[in-house]
Each structure stands twice: as structure tokens, then as C-alpha cells.
Protein backbone atom coordinates (compact mmCIF):
# COMPACT_ATOMS: atom_id res chain seq x y z
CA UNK A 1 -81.66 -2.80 -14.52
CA UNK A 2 -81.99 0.16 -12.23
CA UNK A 3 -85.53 1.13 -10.82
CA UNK A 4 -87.52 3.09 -8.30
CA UNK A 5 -88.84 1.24 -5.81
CA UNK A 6 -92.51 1.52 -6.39
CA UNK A 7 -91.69 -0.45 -9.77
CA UNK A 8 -90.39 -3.61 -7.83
CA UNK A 9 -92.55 -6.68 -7.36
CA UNK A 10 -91.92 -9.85 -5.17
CA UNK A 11 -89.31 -12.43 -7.09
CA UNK A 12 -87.14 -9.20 -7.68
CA UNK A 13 -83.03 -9.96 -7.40
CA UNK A 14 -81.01 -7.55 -5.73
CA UNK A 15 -77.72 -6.89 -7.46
CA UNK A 16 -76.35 -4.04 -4.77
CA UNK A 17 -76.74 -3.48 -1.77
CA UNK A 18 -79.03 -0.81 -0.80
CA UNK A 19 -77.33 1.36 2.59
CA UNK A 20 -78.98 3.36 4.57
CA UNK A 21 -77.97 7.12 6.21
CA UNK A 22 -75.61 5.42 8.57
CA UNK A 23 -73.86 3.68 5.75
CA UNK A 24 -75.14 0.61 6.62
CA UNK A 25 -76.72 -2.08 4.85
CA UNK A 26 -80.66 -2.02 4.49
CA UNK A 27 -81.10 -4.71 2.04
CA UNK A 28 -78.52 -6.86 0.75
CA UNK A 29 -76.75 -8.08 -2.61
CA UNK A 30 -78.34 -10.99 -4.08
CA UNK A 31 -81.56 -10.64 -1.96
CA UNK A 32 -84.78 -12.12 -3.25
CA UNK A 33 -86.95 -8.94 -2.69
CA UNK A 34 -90.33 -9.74 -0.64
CA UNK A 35 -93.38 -7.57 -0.44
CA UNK A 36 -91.86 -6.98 3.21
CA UNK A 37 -88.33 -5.55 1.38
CA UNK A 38 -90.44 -3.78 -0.79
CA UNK A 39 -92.05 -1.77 2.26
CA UNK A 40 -88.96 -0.90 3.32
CA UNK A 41 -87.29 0.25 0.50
CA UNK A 42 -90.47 2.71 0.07
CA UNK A 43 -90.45 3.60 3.27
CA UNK A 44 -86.89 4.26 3.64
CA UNK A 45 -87.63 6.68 0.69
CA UNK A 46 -84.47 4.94 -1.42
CA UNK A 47 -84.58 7.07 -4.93
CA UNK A 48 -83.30 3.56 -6.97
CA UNK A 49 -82.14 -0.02 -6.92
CA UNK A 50 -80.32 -2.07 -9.83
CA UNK A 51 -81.88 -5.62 -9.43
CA UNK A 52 -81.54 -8.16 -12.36
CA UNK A 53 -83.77 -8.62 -15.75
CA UNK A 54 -84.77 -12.11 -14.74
CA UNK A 55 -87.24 -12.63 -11.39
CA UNK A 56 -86.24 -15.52 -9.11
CA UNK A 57 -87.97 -17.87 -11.10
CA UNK A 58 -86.72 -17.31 -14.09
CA UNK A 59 -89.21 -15.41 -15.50
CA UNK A 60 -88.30 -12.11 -17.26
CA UNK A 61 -88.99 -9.12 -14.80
CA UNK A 62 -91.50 -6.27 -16.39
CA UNK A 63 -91.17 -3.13 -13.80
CA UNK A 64 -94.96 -0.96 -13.01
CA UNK A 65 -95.47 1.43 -14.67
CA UNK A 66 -94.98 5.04 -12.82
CA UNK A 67 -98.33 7.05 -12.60
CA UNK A 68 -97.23 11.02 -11.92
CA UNK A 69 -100.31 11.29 -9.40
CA UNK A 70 -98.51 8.14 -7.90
CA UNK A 71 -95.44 9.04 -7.85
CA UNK A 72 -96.54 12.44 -6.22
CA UNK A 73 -98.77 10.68 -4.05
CA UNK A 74 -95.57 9.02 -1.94
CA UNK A 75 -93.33 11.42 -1.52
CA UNK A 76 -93.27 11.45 2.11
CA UNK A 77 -91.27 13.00 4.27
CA UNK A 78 -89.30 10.31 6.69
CA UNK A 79 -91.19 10.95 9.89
CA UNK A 80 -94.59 10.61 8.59
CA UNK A 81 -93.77 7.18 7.61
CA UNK A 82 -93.19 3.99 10.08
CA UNK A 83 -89.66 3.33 10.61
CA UNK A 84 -89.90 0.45 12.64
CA UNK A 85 -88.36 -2.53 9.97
CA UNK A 86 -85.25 0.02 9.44
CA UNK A 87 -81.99 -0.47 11.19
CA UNK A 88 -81.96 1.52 13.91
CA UNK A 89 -79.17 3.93 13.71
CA UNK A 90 -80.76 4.79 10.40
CA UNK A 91 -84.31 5.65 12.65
CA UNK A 92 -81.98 7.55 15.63
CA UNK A 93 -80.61 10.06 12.54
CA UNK A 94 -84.22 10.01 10.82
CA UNK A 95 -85.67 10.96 14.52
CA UNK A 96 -82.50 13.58 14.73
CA UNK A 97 -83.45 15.40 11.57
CA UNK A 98 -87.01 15.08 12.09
CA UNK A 99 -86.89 16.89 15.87
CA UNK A 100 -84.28 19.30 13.88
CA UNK A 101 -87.10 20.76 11.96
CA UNK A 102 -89.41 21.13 15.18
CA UNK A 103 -86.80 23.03 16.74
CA UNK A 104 -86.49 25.20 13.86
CA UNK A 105 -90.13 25.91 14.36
CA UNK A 106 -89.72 26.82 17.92
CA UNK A 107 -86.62 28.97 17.07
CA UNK A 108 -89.49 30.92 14.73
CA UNK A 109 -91.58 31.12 17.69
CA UNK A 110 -94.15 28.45 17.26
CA UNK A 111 -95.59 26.34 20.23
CA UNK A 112 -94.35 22.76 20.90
CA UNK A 113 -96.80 20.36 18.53
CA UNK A 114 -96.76 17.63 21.04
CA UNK A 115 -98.51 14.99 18.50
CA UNK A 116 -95.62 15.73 16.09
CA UNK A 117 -92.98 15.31 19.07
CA UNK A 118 -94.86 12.27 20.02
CA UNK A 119 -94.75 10.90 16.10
CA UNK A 120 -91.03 11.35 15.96
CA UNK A 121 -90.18 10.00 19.42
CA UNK A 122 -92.65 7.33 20.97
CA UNK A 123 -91.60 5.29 17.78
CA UNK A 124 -87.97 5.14 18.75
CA UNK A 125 -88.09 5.15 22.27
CA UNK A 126 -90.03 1.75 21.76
CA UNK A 127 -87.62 0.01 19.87
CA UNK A 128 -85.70 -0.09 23.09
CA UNK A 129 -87.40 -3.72 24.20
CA UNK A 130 -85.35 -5.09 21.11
CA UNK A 131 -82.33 -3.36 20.77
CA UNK A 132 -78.75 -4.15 22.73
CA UNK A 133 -77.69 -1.19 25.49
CA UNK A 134 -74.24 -1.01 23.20
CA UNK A 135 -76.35 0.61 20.68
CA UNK A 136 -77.67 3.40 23.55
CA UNK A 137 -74.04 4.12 24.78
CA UNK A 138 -72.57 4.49 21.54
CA UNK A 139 -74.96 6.84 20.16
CA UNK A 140 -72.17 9.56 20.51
CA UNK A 141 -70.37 8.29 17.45
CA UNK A 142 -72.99 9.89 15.09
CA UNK A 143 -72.86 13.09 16.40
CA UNK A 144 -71.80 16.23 14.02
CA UNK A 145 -70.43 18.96 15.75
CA UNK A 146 -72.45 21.56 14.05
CA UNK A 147 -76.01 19.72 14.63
CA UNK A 148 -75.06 18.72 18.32
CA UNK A 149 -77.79 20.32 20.32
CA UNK A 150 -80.43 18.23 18.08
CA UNK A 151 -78.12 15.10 18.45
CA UNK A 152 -78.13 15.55 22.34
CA UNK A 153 -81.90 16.01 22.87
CA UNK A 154 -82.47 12.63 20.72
CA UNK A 155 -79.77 10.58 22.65
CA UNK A 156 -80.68 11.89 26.16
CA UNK A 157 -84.13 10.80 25.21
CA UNK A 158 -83.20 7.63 24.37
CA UNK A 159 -80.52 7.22 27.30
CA UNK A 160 -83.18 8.36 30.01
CA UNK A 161 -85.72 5.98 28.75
CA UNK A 162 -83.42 3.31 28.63
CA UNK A 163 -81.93 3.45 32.34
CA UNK A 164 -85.72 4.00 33.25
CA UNK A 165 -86.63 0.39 31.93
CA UNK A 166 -83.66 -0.67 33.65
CA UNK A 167 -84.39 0.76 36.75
CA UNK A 168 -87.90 -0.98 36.61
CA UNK A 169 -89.96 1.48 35.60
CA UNK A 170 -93.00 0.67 33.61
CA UNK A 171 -93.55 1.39 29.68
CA UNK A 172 -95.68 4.26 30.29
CA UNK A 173 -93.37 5.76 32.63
CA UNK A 174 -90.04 5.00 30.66
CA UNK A 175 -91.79 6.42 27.71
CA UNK A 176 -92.51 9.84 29.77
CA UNK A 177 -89.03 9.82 30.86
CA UNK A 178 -87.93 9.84 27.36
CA UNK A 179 -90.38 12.37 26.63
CA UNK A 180 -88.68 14.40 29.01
CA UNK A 181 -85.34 14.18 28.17
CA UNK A 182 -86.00 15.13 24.42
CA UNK A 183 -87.76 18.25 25.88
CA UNK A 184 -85.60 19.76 28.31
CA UNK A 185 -83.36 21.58 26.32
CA UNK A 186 -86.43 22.99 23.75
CA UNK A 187 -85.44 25.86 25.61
CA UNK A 188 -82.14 26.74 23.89
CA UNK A 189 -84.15 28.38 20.79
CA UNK A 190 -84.28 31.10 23.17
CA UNK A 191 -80.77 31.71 23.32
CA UNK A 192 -78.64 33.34 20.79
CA UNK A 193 -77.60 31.09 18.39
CA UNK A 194 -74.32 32.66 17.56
CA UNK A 195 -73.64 31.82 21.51
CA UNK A 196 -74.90 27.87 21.15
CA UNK A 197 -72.45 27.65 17.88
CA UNK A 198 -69.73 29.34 19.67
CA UNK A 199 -66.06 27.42 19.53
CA UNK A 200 -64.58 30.06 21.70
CA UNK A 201 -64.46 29.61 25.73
CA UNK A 202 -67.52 31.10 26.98
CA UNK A 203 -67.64 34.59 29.70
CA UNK A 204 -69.53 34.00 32.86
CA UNK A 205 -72.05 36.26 31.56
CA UNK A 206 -72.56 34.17 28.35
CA UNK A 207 -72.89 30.90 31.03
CA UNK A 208 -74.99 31.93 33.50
CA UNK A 209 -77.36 33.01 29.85
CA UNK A 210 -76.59 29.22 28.96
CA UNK A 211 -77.98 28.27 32.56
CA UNK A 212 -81.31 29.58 32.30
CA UNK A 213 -82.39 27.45 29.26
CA UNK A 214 -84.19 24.69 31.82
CA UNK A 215 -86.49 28.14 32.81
CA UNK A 216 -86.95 29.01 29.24
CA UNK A 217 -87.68 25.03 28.24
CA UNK A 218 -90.72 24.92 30.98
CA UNK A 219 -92.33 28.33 29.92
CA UNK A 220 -92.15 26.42 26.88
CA UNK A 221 -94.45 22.79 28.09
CA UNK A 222 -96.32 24.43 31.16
CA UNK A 223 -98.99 25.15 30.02
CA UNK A 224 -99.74 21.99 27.64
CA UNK A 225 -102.38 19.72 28.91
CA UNK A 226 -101.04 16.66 27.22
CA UNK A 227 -97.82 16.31 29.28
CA UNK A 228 -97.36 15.06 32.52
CA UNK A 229 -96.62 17.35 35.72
CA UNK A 230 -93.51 15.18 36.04
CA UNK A 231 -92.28 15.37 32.56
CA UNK A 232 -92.57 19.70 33.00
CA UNK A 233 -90.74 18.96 36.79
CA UNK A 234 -87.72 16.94 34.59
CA UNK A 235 -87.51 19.41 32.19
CA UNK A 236 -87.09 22.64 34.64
CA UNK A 237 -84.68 20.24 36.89
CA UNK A 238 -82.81 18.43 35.18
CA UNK A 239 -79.65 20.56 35.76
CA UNK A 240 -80.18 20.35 39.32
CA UNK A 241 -77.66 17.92 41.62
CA UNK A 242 -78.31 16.40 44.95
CA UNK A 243 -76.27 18.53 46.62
CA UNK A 244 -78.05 21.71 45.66
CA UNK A 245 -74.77 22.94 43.82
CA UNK A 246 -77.22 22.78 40.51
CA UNK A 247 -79.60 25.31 38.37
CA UNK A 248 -81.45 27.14 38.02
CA UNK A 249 -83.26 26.32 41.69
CA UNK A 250 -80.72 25.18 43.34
CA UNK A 251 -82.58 22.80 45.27
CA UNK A 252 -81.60 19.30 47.06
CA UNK A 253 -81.72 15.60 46.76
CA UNK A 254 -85.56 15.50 48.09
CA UNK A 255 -87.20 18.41 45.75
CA UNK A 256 -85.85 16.92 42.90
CA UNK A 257 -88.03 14.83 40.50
CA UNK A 258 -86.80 11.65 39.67
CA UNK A 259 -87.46 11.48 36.34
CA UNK A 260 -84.93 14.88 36.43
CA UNK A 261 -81.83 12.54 38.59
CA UNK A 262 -81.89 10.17 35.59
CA UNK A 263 -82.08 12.55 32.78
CA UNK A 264 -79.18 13.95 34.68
CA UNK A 265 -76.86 11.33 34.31
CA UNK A 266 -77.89 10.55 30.63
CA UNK A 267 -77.91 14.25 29.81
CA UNK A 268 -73.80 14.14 31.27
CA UNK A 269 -72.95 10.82 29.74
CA UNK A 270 -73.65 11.78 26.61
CA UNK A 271 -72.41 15.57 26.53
CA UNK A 272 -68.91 14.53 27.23
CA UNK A 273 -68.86 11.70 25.17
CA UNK A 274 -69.68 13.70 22.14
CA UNK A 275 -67.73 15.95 19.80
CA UNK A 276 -68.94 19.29 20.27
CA UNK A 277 -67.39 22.59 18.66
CA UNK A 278 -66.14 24.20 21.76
CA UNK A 279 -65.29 20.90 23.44
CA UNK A 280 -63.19 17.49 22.10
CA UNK A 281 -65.20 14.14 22.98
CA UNK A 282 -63.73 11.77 25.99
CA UNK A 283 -63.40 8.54 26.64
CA UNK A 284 -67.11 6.83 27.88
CA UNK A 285 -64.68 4.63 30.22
CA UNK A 286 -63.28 7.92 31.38
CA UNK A 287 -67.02 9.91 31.62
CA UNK A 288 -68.37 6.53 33.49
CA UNK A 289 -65.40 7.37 35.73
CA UNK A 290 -66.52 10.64 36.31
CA UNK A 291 -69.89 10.09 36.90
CA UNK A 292 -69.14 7.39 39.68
CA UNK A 293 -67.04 9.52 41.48
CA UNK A 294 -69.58 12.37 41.61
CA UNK A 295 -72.75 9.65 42.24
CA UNK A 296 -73.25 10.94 45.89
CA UNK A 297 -72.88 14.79 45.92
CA UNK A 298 -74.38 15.18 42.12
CA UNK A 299 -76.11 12.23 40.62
CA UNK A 300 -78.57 10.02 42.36
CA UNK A 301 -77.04 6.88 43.62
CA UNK A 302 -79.51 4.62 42.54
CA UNK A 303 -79.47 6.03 39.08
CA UNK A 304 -75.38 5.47 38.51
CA UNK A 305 -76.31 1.81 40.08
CA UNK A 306 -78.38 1.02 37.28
CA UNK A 307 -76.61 2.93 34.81
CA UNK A 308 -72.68 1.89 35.92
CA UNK A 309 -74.73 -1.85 35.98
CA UNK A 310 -75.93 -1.45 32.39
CA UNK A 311 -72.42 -0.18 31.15
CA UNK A 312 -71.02 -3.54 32.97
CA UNK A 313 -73.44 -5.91 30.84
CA UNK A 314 -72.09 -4.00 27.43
CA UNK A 315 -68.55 -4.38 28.58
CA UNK A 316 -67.53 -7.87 29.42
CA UNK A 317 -65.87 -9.44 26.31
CA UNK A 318 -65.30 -6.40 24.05
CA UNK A 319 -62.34 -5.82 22.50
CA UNK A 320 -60.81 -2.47 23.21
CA UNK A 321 -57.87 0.38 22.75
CA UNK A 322 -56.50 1.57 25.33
CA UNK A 323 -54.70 5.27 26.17
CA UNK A 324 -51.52 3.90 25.10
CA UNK A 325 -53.08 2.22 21.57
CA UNK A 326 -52.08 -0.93 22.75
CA UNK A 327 -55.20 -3.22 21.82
CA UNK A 328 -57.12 -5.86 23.73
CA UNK A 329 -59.98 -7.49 25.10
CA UNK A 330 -62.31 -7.41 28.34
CA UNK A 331 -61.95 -10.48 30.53
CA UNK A 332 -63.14 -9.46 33.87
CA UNK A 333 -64.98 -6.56 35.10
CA UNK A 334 -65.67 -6.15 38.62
CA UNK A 335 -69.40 -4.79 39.37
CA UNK A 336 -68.15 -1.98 41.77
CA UNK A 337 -65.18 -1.02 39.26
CA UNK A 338 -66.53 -1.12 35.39
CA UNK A 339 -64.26 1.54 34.13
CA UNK A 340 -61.36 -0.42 35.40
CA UNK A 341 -61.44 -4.19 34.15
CA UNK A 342 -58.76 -6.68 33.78
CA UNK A 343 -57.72 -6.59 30.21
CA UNK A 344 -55.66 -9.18 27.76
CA UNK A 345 -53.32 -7.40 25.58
CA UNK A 346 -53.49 -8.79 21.68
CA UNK A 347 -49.85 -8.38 21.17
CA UNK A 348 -48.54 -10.86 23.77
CA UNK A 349 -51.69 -11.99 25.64
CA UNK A 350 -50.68 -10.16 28.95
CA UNK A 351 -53.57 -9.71 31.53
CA UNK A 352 -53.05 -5.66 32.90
CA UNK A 353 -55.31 -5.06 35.46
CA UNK A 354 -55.94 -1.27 35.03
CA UNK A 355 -57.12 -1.05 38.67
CA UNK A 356 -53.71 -1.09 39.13
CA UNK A 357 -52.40 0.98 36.47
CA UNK A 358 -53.92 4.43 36.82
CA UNK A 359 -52.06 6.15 33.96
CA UNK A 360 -54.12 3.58 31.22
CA UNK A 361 -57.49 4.07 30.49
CA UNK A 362 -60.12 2.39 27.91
CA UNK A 363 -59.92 5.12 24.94
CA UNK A 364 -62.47 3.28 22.74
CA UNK A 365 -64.70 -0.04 22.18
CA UNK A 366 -63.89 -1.37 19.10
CA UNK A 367 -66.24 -4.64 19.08
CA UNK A 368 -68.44 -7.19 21.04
């Protein structure tokens, strides 16, 4: 028997599986339906669910009745609901869609609402005391080339906060980070959008217009009371490196806002990670390899610490594919040298050290 949600009561037997956006399961088969699924389902806004004619004790299910006025009454859009008991890829996409619309709004020239940006963010950003750090690092998988700039200001968000916590920082402060992070490229409404969706190689003229988005994104929270003068610092400088070689300022190591050095790395990690239109994705192993090499004349050193420290704890164990497509699995990773562990091969259980093999790198994680 197939129903909407609002006509399920506790007792109910799940015959399929209900998925979520990600394609993965929200509820599943054969579950005895609580009050507590029941939320969910509703919340997760699922249109239907085929669950059996008999409740779990045997007693013949009757399904409520649907009221119009009811019925009108809860159709809500996702972020105006909680979205805390959903998986959490499914919340990251919900969040992504969500900030998609406030961008659309600034793109029509409205001011930044930040309640609604708090609504849509806060929410996620706090699910980061439960979740794993694999789930941070591999938020590039979900990325669609088309909706990338929405994508990026979601995962950098989430990124920054998360190597804040790690770096010690407390919840209030990891929070503003992520704040920050999902702010500082608001100001890319203000450049042409036929240049943002461009596949083509960009002039120098059309990149030094890209470069001035962290001016355009402070105009943009300046002037609102109800941010911090270190979230508006992050957002203007978060393109800038310690060696001054950054924009738009140009400025050093000392000027530059903290919360801005670890938005930077987050902000890289995840660009070059992701599929973008004009660009193909790359290897995280290879982008951590990157980023360590540059941690003294772009990043902050104590950021890739923390950060090259994090992507150690998510390594060790996980089975891999390498360059080659050989597969394998993670057996020793040394702290200085994450990108470049000592790997056993599946097919004949060799150990390769890829310190010492330059020419392999770690393509992909496949699992924990």
C-alpha cells in the first residue's frame, strides 16, 4: 500500500527503502516505522512510501485521512525545516540548493539576509562534532560542474570550520569561520555570469575581473551589524598568501586574518579537487601534495599542520587506486609525508612505498 507520509502512524512496515538526494538510504526495507521515522520522512519532504496492509502487530493498518488545509499547511520548503536526523550528505546538497537560491537573490541585487544564511548554515556546520573528517574531504564527489560556485561556498564553509575545531578553536569561533568561508565568494554575483560558466581558458583581462570578487564580496557584508569584523577581514582576504604574492591587497603573513589563512587552504583543497567546467578534478593525494609544498610561501604553516594532520587520521587503513589502477590498501603513513604512504598491493600483497616511487600517486579512496 503506497502512502504519503502524513498518513503513516507508529507500527507501520516498510516494504522499500526510502533514499534520499544522495541516493542513499533514509529509512530502510522492513523497518518498523516510529513516530521518530515518521519526522523524518515529513521532514525530508518524501512525496510516498509503500509499507504493508498489516501494522507490526498484526493489526490491519487504516492510513489518516488527508485534510487539503493540511496537506497545504506542510509543504515546506527544505531549509525551513530541521535537517538534523537526515544523513548528512543529503543536508550538505539540501544546504547547497538552499544557499543556491540566496545567491540568486543577490545576483537580483538584494542584500545578504544574514538570518536566512544563518538558517541554512549554522545547522550544518554543527553537525561537525558527530560526523567523520572523510565525510569533509570527500565533499568534492557531489559536485556538478554547472552548480560549482554554490557547491564551493558550502564545502569551504564546512572545510574552514572543520580545520578550525581542529586547530582548537572554540564553537563560536569555528562557527564564524564557517560563516566566513560560505561568504567570501557572495561576491561573484557581481561578475558576468557568462564569464563564471565559461569552459574556455580565460584572458588576463577576464582574470584580473575574476580577482576582484573578494572586493565585491566585502562591499557586500561591511556594513551588516550582525557579522563579526573578522568574518568581513576573511572574506576580503582570503585570496591573500603569506608571501604577499596574493589579491586583491597584496599584503603579508602578519596583516592577514587568520580566519582568512584557513579559509585559504580549504578554499584550494577543495577547488582542485572538484570537477569544474573549465578545469578536470585532481587527485586530493596529489592537491595535499601541492598544498604542502607551498605551506611556507602561500599557506600558513600551522594551518597545513592541522589540515595535512587531519588528512593523516582519514588515511591510515583505506583502501585505494593508485595512478597506475593497480589497487590497494594504506598500511603506514608517515606524519611528515601523508600523500606518500606505504601501500599493499591487492593483486600480490606487495608493500610499494610511494616515497620511493615518484611516478605513482593515490588517484582515489575507495573505502575505510
Amino acid at each position: 500500500m503506497r502512502v504519503e507520509p502524513s498518513q503513516l502512524v507508529p507500527g507501520c512496515i516498510l516494504l522499500d527503502e526510502v533514499k534520499g538526494k544522495s541516493n542513499r538510504p533514509i529509512v530502510l526495507k522492513n523497518t518498523v516505522l516510529t513516530e521518530k521515522h515518521i519526522t523524518i520522512l515529513n521532514k525530508f519532504l518524501v512525496e510516498s512510501v509503500e509499507v504493508s496492509t498489516k501494522l507490526s502487530d498484526g493489526n490491519k493498518f487504516e492510513p489518516k485521512q488527508i485534510h487539503n488545509k493540511e496537506k497545504e499547511k506542510d509543504v515546506r520548503k527544505p531549509d525551513q525545516v530541521g535537517m538534523d536526523e537526515i544523513p548528512f550528505v543529503d543536508h550538505y546538497l539540501t544546504a547547497t540548493a538552499s544557499y543556491k537560491n540566496q545567491y540568486k537573490n543577490w545576483k537580483n541585487s538584494m542584500p545578504i539576509d544574514i538570518p536566512s544564511v544563518r538558517k541554512i548554515i549554522i545547522p550544518l556546520l554543527e553537525r561537525l562534532e558527530d560526523i567523520k573528517s572523510e565525510q569533509i574531504y570527500s565533499l568534492h564527489k557531489y559536485v556538478e560542474k554547472h552548480d560549482y560556485i554554490y557547491h564551493h561556498s558550502v564545502a569551504i564553509s564546512l572545510i574552514s570550520a572543520f580545520l578550525g575545531k581542529e586547530m582548537g578553536y572554540s564553537k563560536g569561533e569555528w562557527l564564524q569561520i564557517g560563516l566566513a568561508g560560505l561568504l567570501c565568494d557572495c561576491g561573484m554575483v557581481r561578475i558576468d555570469s557568462d564569464l563564471i560558466l565559461n569552459a574556455d581558458p580565460l584572458t588576463s583581462m577576464e582574470i584580473n575581473d575574476i580577482k576582484n570578487h573578494p572586493t565585491y564580496s566585502y562591499r557586500m557584508v561591511e556594513n551588516l551589524p550582525t557579522i563579526t569584523i573578522g568574518v568581513k577581514l576573511a572574506v576580503l582576504q582570503h585570496h591573500e598568501r603569506v608571501d604577499g604574492n596574493g589579491y586583491p591587497l597584496g599584503i603579508t603573513k602578519e596583516k592577514i586574518h587568520q580566519y582568512a589563512k584557513i579559509i585559504a587552504v580549504a578554499d584550494m583543497y577543495h577547488a582542485m579537487t572538484s570537477e569544474r567546467l573549465y578545469q578536470k578534478k585532481q587527485s586530493p593525494f596529489k592537491v595535499i601534495e601541492e598544498i604542502q609544498k607551498d605551506q611556507y610561501l602561500k599557506f600558513d604553516a600551522e594551518v597545513v599542520k592541522f589540515f595535512l594532520g587531519s588528512f593523516y587520521h582519514l588515511s591510515l587503513g583505506s583502501k585505494v587506486t593508485l595512478s597506475n589502477q593497480q589497487s590497494g590498501e594504506i598500511v603506514y603513513i608517515h606524519p611528515d609525508k601523508p600523500t606518500r604512504p606505504m601501500i599493499r598491493m591487492d593483486d600480490n600483497e606487495e608493500i610499494i612505498a610511494l616515497e620511493q616511487t615518484p611516478e605513482l600517486y593515490i588517484e582515489e579512496i575507495t573505502g575505510g
